[in-house]
PDB file of N, CA and C in Angstrom:
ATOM      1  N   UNK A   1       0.680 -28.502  -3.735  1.00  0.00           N
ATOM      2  CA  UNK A   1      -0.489 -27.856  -3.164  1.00  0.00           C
ATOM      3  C   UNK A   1      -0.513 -26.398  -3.609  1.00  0.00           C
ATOM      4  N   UNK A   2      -1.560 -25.847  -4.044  1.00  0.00           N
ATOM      5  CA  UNK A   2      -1.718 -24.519  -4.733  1.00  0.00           C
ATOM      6  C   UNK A   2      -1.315 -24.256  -5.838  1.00  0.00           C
ATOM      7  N   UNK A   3      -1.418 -25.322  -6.751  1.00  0.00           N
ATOM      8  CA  UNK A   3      -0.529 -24.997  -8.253  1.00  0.00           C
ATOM      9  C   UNK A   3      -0.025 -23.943  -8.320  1.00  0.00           C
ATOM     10  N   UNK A   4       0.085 -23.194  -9.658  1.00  0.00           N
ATOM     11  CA  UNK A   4       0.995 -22.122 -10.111  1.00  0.00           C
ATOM     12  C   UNK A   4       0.705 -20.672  -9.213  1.00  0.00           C
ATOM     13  N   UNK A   5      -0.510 -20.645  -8.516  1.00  0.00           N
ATOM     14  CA  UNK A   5      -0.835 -19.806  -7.746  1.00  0.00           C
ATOM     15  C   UNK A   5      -0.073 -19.789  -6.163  1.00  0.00           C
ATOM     16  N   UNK A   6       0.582 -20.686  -5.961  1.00  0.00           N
ATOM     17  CA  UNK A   6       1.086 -20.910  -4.779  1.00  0.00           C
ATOM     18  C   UNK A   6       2.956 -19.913  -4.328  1.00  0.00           C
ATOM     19  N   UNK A   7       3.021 -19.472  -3.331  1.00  0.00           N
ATOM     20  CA  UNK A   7       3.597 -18.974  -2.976  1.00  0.00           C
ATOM     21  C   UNK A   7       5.363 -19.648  -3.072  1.00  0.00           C
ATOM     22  N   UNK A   8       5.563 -21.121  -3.187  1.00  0.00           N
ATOM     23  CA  UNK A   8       6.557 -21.621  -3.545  1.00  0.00           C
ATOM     24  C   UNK A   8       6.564 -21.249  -5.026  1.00  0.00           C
ATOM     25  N   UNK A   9       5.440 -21.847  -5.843  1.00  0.00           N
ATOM     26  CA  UNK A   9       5.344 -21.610  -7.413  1.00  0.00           C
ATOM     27  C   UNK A   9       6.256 -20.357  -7.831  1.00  0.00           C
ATOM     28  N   UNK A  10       5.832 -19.613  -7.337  1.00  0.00           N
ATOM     29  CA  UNK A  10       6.017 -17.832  -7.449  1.00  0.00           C
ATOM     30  C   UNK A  10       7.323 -17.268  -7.383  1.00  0.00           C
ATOM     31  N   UNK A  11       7.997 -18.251  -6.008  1.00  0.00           N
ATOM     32  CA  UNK A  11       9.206 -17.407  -5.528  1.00  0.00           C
ATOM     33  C   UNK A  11      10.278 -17.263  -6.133  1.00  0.00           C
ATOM     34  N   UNK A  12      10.148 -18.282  -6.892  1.00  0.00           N
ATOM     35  CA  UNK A  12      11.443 -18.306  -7.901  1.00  0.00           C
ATOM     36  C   UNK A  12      11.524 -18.209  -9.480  1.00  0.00           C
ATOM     37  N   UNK A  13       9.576 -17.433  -9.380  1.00  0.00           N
ATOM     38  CA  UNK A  13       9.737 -17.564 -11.082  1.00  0.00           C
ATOM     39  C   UNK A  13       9.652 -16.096 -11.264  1.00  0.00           C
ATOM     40  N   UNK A  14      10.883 -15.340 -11.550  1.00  0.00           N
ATOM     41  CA  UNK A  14      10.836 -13.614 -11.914  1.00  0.00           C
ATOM     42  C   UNK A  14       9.907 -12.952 -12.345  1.00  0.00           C
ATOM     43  N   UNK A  15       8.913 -13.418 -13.321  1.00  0.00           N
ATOM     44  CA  UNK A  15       7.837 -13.045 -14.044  1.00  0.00           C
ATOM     45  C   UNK A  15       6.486 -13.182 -12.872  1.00  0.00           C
ATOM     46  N   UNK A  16       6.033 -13.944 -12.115  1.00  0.00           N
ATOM     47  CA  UNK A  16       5.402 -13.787 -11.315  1.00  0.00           C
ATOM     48  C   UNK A  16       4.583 -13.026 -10.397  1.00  0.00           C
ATOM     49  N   UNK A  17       3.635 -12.775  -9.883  1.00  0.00           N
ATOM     50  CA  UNK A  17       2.758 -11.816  -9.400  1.00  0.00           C
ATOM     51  C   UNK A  17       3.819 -11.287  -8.105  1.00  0.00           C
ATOM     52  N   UNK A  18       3.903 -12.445  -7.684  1.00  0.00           N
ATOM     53  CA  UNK A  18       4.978 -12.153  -5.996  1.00  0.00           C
ATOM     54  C   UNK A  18       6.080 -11.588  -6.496  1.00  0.00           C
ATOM     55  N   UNK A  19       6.857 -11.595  -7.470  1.00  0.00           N
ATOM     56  CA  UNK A  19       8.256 -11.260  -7.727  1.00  0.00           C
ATOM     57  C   UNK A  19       7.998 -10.051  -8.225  1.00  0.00           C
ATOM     58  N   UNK A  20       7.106  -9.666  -8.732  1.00  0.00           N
ATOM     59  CA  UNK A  20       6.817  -8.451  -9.484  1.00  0.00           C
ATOM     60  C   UNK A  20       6.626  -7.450  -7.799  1.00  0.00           C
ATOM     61  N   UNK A  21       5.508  -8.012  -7.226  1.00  0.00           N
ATOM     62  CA  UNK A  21       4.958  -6.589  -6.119  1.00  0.00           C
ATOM     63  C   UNK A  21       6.206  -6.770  -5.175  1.00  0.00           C
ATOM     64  N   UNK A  22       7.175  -7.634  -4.884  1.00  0.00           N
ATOM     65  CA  UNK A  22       7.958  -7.509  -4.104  1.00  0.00           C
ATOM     66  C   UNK A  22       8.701  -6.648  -4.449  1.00  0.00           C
ATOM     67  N   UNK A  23       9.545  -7.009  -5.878  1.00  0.00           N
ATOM     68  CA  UNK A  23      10.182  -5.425  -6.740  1.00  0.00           C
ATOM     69  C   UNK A  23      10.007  -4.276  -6.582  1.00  0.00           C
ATOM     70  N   UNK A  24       8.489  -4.239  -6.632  1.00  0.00           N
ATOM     71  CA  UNK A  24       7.625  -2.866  -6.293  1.00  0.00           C
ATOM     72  C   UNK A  24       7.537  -2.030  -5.033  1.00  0.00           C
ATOM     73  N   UNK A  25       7.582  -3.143  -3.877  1.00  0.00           N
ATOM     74  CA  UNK A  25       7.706  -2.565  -3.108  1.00  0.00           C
ATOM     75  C   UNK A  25       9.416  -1.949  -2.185  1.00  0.00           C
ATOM     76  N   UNK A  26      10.023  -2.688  -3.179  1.00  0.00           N
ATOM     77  CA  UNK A  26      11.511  -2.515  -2.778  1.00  0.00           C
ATOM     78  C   UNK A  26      12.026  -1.108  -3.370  1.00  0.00           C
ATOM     79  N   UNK A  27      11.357  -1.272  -4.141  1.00  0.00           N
ATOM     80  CA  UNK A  27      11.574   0.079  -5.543  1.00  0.00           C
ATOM     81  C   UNK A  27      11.174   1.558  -4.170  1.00  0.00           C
ATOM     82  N   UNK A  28       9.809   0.732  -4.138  1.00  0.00           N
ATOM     83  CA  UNK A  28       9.421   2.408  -2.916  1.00  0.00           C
ATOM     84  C   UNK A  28      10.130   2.408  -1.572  1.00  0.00           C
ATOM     85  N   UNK A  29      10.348   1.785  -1.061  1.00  0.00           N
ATOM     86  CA  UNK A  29      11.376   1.767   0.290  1.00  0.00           C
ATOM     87  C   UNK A  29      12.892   2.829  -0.498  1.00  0.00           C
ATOM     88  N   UNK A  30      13.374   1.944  -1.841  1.00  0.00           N
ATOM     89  CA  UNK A  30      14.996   2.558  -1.792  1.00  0.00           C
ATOM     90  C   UNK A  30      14.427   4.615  -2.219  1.00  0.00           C
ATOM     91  N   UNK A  31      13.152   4.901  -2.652  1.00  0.00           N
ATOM     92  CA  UNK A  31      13.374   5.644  -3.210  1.00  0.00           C
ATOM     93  C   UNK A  31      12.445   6.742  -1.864  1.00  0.00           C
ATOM     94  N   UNK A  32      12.637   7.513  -1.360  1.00  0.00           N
ATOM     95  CA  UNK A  32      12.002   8.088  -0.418  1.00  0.00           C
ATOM     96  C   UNK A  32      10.967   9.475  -0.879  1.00  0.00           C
ATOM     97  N   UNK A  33      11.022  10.126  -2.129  1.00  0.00           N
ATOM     98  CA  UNK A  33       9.914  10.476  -3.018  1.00  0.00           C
ATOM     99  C   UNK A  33       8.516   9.831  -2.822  1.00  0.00           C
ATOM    100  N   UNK A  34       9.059   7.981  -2.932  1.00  0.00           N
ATOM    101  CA  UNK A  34       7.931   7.008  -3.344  1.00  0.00           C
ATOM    102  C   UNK A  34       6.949   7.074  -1.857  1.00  0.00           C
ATOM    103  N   UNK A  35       8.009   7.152  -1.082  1.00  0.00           N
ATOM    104  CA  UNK A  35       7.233   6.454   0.204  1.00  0.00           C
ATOM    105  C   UNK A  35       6.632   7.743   1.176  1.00  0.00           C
ATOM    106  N   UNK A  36       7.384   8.708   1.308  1.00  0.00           N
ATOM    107  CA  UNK A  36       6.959  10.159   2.294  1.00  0.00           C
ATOM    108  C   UNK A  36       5.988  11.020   1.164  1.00  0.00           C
ATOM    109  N   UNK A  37       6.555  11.092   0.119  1.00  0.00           N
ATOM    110  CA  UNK A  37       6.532  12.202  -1.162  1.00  0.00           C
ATOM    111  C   UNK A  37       4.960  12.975  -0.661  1.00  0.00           C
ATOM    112  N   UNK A  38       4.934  14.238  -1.082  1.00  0.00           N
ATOM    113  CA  UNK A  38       3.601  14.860  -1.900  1.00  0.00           C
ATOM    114  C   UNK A  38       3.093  14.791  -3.233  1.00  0.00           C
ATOM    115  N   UNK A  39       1.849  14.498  -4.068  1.00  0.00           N
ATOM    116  CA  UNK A  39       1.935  14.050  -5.008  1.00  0.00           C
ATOM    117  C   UNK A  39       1.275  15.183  -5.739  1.00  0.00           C
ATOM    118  N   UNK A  40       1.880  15.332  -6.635  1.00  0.00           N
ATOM    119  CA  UNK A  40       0.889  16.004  -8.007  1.00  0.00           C
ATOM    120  C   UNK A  40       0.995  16.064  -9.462  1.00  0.00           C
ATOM    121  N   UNK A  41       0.382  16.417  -9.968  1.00  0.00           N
ATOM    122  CA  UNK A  41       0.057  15.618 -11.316  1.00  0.00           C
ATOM    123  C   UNK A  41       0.719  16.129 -12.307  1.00  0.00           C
ATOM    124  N   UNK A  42       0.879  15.547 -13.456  1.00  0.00           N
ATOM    125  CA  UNK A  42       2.070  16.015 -14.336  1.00  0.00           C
ATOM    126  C   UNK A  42       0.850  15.033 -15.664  1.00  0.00           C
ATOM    127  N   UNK A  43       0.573  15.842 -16.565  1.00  0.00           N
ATOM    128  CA  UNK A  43      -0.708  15.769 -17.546  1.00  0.00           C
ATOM    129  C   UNK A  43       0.137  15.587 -18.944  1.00  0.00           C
ATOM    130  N   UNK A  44      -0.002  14.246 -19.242  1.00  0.00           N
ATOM    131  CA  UNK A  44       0.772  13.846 -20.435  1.00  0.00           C
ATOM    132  C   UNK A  44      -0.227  14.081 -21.797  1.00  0.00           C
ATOM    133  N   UNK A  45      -1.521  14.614 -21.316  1.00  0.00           N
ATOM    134  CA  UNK A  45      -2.696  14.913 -22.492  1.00  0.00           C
ATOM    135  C   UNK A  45      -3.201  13.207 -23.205  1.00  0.00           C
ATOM    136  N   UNK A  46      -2.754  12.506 -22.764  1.00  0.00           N
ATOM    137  CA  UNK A  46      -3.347  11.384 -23.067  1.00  0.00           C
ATOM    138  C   UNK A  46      -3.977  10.496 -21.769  1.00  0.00           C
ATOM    139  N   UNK A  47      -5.148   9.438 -22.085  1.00  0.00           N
ATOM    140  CA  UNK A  47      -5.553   8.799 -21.200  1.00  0.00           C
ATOM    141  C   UNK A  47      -5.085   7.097 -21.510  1.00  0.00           C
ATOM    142  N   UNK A  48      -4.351   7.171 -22.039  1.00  0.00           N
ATOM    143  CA  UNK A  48      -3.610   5.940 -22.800  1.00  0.00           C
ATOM    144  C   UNK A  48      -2.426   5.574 -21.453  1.00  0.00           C
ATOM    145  N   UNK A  49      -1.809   6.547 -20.594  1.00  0.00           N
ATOM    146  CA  UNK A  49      -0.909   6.879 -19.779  1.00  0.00           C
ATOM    147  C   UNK A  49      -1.331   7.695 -18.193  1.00  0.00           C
ATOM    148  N   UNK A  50      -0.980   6.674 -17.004  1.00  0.00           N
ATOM    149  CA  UNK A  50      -0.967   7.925 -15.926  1.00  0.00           C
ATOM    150  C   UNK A  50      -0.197   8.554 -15.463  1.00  0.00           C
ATOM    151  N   UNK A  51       0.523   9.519 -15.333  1.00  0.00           N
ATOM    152  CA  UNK A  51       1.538  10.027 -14.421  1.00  0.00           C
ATOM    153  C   UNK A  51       0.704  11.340 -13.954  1.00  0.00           C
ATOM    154  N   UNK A  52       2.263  10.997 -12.641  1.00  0.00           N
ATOM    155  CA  UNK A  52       2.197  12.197 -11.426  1.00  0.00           C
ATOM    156  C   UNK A  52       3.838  11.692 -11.304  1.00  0.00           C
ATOM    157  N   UNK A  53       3.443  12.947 -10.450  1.00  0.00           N
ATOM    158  CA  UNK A  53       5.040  13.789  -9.352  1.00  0.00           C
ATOM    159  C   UNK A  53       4.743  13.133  -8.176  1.00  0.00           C
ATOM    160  N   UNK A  54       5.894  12.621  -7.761  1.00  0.00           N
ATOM    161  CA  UNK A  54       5.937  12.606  -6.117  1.00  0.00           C
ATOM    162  C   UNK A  54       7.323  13.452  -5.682  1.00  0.00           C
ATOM    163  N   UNK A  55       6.857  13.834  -4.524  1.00  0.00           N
ATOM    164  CA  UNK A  55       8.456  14.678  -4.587  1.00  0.00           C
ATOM    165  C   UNK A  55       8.373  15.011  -2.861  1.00  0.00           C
ATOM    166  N   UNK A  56       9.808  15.041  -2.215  1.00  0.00           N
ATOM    167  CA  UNK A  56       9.758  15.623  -1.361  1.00  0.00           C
ATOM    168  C   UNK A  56      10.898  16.872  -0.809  1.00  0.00           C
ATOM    169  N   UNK A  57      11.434  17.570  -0.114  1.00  0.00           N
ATOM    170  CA  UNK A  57      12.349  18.432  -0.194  1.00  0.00           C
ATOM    171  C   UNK A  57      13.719  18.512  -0.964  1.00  0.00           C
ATOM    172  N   UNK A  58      14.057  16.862  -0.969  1.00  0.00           N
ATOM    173  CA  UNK A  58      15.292  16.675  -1.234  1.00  0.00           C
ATOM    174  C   UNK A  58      15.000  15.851  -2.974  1.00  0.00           C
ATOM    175  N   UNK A  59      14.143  15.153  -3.295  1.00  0.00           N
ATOM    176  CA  UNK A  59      13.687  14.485  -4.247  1.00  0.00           C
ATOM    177  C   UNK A  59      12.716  14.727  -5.077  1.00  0.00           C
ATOM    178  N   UNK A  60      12.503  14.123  -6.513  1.00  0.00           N
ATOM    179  CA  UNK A  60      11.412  14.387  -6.606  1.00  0.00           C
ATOM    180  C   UNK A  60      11.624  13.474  -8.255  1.00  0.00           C
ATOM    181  N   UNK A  61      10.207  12.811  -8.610  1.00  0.00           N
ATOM    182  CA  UNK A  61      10.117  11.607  -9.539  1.00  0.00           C
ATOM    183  C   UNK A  61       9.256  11.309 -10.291  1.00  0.00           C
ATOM    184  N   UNK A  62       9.059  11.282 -11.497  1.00  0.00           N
ATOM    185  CA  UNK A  62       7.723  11.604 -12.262  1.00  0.00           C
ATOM    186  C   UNK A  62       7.183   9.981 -12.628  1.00  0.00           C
ATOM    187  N   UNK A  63       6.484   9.264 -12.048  1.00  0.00           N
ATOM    188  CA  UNK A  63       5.676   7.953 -12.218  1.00  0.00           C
ATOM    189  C   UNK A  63       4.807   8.210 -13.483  1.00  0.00           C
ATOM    190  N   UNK A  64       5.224   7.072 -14.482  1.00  0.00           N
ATOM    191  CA  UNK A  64       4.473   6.695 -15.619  1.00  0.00           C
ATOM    192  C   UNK A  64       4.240   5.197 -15.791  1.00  0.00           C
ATOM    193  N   UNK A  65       2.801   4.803 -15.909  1.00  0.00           N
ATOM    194  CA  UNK A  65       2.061   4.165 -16.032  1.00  0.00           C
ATOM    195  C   UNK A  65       1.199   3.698 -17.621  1.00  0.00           C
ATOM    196  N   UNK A  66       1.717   2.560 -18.155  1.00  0.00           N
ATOM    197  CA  UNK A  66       1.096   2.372 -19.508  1.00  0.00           C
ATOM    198  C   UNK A  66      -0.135   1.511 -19.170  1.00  0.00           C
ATOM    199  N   UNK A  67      -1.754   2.003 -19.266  1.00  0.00           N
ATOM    200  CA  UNK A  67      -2.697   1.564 -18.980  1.00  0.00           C
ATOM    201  C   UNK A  67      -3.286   0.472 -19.894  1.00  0.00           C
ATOM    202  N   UNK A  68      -2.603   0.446 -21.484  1.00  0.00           N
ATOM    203  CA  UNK A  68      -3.150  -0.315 -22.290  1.00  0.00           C
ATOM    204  C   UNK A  68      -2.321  -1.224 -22.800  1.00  0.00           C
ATOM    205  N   UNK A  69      -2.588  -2.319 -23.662  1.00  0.00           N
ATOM    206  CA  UNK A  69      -2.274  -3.539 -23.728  1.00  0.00           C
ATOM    207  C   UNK A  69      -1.184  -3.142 -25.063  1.00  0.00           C
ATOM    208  N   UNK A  70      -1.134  -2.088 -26.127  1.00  0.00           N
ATOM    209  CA  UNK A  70      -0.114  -1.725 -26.726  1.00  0.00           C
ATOM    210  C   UNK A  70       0.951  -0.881 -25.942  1.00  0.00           C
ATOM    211  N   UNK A  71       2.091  -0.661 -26.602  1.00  0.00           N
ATOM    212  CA  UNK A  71       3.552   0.050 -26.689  1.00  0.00           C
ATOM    213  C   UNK A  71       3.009   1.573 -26.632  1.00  0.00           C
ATOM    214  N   UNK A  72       3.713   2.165 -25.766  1.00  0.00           N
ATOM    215  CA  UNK A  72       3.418   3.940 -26.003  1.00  0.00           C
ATOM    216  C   UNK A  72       4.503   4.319 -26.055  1.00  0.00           C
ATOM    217  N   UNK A  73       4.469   5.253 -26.845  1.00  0.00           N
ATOM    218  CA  UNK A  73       5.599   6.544 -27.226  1.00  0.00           C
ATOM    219  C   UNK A  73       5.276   7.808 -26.642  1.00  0.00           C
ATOM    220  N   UNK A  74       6.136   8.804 -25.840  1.00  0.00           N
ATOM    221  CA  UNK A  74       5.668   9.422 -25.200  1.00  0.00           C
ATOM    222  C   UNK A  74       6.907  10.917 -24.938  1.00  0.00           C
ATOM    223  N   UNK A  75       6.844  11.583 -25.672  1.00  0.00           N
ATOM    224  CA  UNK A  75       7.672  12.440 -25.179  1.00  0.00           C
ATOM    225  C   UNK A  75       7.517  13.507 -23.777  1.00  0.00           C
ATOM    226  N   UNK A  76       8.482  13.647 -22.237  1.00  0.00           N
ATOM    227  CA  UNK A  76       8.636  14.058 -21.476  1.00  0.00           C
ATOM    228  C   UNK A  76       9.161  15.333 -21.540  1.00  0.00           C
ATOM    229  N   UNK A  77       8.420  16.326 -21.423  1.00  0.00           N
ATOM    230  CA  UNK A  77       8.702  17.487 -21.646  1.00  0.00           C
ATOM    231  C   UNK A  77       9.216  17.964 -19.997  1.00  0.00           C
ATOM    232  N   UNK A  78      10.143  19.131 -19.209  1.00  0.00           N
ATOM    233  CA  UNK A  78      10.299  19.576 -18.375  1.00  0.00           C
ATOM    234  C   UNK A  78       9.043  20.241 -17.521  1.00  0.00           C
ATOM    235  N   UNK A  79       8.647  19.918 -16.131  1.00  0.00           N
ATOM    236  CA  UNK A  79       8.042  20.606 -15.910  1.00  0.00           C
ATOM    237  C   UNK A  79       8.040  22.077 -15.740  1.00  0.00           C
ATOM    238  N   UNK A  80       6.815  22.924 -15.436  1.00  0.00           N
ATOM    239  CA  UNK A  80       7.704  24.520 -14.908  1.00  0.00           C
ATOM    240  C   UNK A  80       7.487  24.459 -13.250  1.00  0.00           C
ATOM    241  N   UNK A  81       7.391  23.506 -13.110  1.00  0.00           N
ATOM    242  CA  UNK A  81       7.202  23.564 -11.310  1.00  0.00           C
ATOM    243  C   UNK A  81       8.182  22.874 -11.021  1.00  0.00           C
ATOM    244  N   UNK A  82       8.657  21.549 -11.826  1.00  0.00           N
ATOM    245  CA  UNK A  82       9.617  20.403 -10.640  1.00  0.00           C
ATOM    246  C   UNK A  82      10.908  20.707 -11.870  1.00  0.00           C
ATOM    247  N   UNK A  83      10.790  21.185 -13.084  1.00  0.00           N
ATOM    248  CA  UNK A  83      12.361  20.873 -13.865  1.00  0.00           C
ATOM    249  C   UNK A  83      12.240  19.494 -14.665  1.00  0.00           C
ATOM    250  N   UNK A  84      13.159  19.036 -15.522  1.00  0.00           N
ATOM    251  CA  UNK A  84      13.362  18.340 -16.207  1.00  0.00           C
ATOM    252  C   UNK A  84      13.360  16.593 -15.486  1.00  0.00           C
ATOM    253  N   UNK A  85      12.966  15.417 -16.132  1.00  0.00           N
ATOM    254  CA  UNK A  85      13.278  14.167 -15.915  1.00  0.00           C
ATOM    255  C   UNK A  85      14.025  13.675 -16.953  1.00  0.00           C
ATOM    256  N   UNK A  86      15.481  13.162 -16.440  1.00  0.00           N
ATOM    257  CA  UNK A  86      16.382  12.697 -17.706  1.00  0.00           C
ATOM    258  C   UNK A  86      16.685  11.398 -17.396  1.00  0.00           C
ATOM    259  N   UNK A  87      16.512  10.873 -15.946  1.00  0.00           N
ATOM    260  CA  UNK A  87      16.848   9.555 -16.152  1.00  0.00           C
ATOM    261  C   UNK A  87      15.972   8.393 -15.724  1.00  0.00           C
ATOM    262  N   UNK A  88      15.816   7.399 -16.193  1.00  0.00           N
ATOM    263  CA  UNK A  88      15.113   6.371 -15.109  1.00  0.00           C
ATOM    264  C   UNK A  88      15.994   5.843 -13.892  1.00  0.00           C
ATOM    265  N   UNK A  89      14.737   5.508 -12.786  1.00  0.00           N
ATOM    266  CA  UNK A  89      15.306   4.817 -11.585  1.00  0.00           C
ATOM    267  C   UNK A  89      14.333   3.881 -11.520  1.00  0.00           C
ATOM    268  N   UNK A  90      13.308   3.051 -12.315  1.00  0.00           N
ATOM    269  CA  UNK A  90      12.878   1.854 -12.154  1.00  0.00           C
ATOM    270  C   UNK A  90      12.357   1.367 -13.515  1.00  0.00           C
ATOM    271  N   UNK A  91      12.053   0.314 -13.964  1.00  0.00           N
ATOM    272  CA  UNK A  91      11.911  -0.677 -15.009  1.00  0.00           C
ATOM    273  C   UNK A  91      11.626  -1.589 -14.083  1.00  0.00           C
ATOM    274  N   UNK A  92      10.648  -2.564 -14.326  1.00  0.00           N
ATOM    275  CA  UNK A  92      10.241  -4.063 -14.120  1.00  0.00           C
ATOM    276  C   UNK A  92      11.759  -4.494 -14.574  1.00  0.00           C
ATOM    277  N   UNK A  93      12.220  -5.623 -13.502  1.00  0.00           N
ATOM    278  CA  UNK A  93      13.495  -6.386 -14.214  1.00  0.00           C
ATOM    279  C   UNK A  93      13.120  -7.402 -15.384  1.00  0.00           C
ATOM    280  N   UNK A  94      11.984  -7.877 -15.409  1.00  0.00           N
ATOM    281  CA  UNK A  94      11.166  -8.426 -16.341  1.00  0.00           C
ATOM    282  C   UNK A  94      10.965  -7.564 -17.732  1.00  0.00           C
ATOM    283  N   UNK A  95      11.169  -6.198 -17.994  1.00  0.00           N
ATOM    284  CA  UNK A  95      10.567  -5.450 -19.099  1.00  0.00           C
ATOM    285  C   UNK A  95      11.922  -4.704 -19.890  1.00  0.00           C
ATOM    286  N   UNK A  96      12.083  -5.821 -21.015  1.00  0.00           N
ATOM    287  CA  UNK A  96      12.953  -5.729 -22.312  1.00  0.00           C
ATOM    288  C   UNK A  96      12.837  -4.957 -22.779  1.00  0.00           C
ATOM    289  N   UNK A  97      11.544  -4.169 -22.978  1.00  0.00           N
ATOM    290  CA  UNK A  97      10.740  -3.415 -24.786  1.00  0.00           C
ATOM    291  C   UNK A  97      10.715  -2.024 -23.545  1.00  0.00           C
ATOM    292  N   UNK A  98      10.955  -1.329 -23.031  1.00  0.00           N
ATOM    293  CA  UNK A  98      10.770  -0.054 -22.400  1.00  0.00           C
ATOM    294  C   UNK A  98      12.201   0.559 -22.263  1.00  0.00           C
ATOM    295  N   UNK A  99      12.198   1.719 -22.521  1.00  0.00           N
ATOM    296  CA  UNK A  99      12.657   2.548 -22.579  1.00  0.00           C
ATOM    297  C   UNK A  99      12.673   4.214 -22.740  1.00  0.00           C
ATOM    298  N   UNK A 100      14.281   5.137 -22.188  1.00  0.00           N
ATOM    299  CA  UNK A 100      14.237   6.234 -21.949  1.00  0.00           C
ATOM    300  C   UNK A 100      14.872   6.979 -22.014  1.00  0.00           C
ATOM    301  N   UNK A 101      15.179   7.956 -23.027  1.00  0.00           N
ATOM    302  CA  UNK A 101      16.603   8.169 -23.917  1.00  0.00           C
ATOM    303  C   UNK A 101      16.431   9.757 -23.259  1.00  0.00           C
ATOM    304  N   UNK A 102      16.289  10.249 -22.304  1.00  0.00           N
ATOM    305  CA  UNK A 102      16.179  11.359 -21.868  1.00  0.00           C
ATOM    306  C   UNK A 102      14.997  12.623 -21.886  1.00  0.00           C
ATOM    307  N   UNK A 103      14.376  12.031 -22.956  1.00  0.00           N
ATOM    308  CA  UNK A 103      13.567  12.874 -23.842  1.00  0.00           C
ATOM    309  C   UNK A 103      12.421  11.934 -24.099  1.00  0.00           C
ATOM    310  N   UNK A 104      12.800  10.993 -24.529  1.00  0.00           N
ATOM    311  CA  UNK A 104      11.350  10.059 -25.135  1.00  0.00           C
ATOM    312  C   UNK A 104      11.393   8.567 -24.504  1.00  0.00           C
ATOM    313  N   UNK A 105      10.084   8.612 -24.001  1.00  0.00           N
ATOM    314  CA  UNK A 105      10.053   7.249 -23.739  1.00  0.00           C
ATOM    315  C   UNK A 105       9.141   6.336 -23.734  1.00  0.00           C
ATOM    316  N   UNK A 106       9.399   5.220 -23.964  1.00  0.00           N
ATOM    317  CA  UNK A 106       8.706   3.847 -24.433  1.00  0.00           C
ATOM    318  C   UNK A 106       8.193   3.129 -23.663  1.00  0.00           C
ATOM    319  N   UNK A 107       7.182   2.782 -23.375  1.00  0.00           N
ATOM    320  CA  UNK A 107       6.814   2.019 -22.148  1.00  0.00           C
ATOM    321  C   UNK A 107       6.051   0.852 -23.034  1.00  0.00           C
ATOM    322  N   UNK A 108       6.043  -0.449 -22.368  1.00  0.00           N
ATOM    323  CA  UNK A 108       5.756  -1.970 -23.105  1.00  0.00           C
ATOM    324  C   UNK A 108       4.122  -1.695 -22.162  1.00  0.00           C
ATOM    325  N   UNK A 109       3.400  -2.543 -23.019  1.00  0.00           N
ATOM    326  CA  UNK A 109       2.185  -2.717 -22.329  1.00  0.00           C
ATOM    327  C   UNK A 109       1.606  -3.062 -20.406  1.00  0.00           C
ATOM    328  N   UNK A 110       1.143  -2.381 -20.568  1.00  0.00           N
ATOM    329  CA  UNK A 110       0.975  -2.274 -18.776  1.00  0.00           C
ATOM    330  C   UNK A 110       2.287  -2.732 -18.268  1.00  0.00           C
ATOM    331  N   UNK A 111       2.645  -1.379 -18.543  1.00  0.00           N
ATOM    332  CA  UNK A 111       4.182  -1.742 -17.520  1.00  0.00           C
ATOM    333  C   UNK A 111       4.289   0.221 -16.623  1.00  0.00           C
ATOM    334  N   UNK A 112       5.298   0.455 -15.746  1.00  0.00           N
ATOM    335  CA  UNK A 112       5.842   1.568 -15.314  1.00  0.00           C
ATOM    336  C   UNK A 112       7.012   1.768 -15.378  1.00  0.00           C
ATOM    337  N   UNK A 113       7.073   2.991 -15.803  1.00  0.00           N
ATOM    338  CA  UNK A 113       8.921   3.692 -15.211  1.00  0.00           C
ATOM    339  C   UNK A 113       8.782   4.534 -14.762  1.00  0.00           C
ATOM    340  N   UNK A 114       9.939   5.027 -13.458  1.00  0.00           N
ATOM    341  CA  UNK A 114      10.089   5.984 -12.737  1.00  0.00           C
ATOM    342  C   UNK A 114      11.092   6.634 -13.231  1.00  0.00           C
ATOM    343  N   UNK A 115      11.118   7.937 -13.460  1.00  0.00           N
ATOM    344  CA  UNK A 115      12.266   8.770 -13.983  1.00  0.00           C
ATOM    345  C   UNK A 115      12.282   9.916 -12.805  1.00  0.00           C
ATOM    346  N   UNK A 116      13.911  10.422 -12.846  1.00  0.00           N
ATOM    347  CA  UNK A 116      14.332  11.152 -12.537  1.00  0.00           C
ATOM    348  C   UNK A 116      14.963  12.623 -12.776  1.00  0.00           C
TER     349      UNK A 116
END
């Protein structure tokens, strides 16, 4: 009942709509930036990509967003308000082709990483 759309279908297939927003939302619970944060924007000069800052006294995390159906390359420059992002703290467990070597990073088609 509910073919591939169904909530059994889902639960156990990693790639999945449910397995994905559950990730997502686990991702914002462990990270407290995600969930209290103030947000503001951090301007990568392209519309190919969204990011912002969330940050709160103790934290703070620059969200990138690949809006299009190709690979982006993207170098992360330091902000002059929040400081540098050198590491990631999220990847889809699903997403092979992304990456973040401190400095430059790769994001696979409509996918996100959170760096730190």
């Amino acid at each position: 009942l509910g073919g591939n759309a169904s909530v059994e279908a889902q639960n156990d297939d990693p790639e999945s709509m449910l397995s994905h927003y559950k990730e997502v939302i686990k991702t914002r619970k462990d990270i407290p930036a995600l969930m209290n944060g103030d947000i503001d924007e951090y301007d990568l000069g392209t519309q190919d990509l969204i990011s912002y800052i969330r940050m709160t006294e103790d934290e703070r995390v620059l969200v990138v967003i690949n809006l299009t159906g190709k690979e982006q390359t993207q170098e992360i420059a330091a902000d002059p308000n929040y400081g540098e992002f050198t590491q990631s703290v999220y990847q889809s467990a699903t997403d092979e082709t992304s990456s973040f070597d401190g400095q430059t990073l790769t994001l696979a088609p409509y996918s996100m990483m959170i760096l730190k």
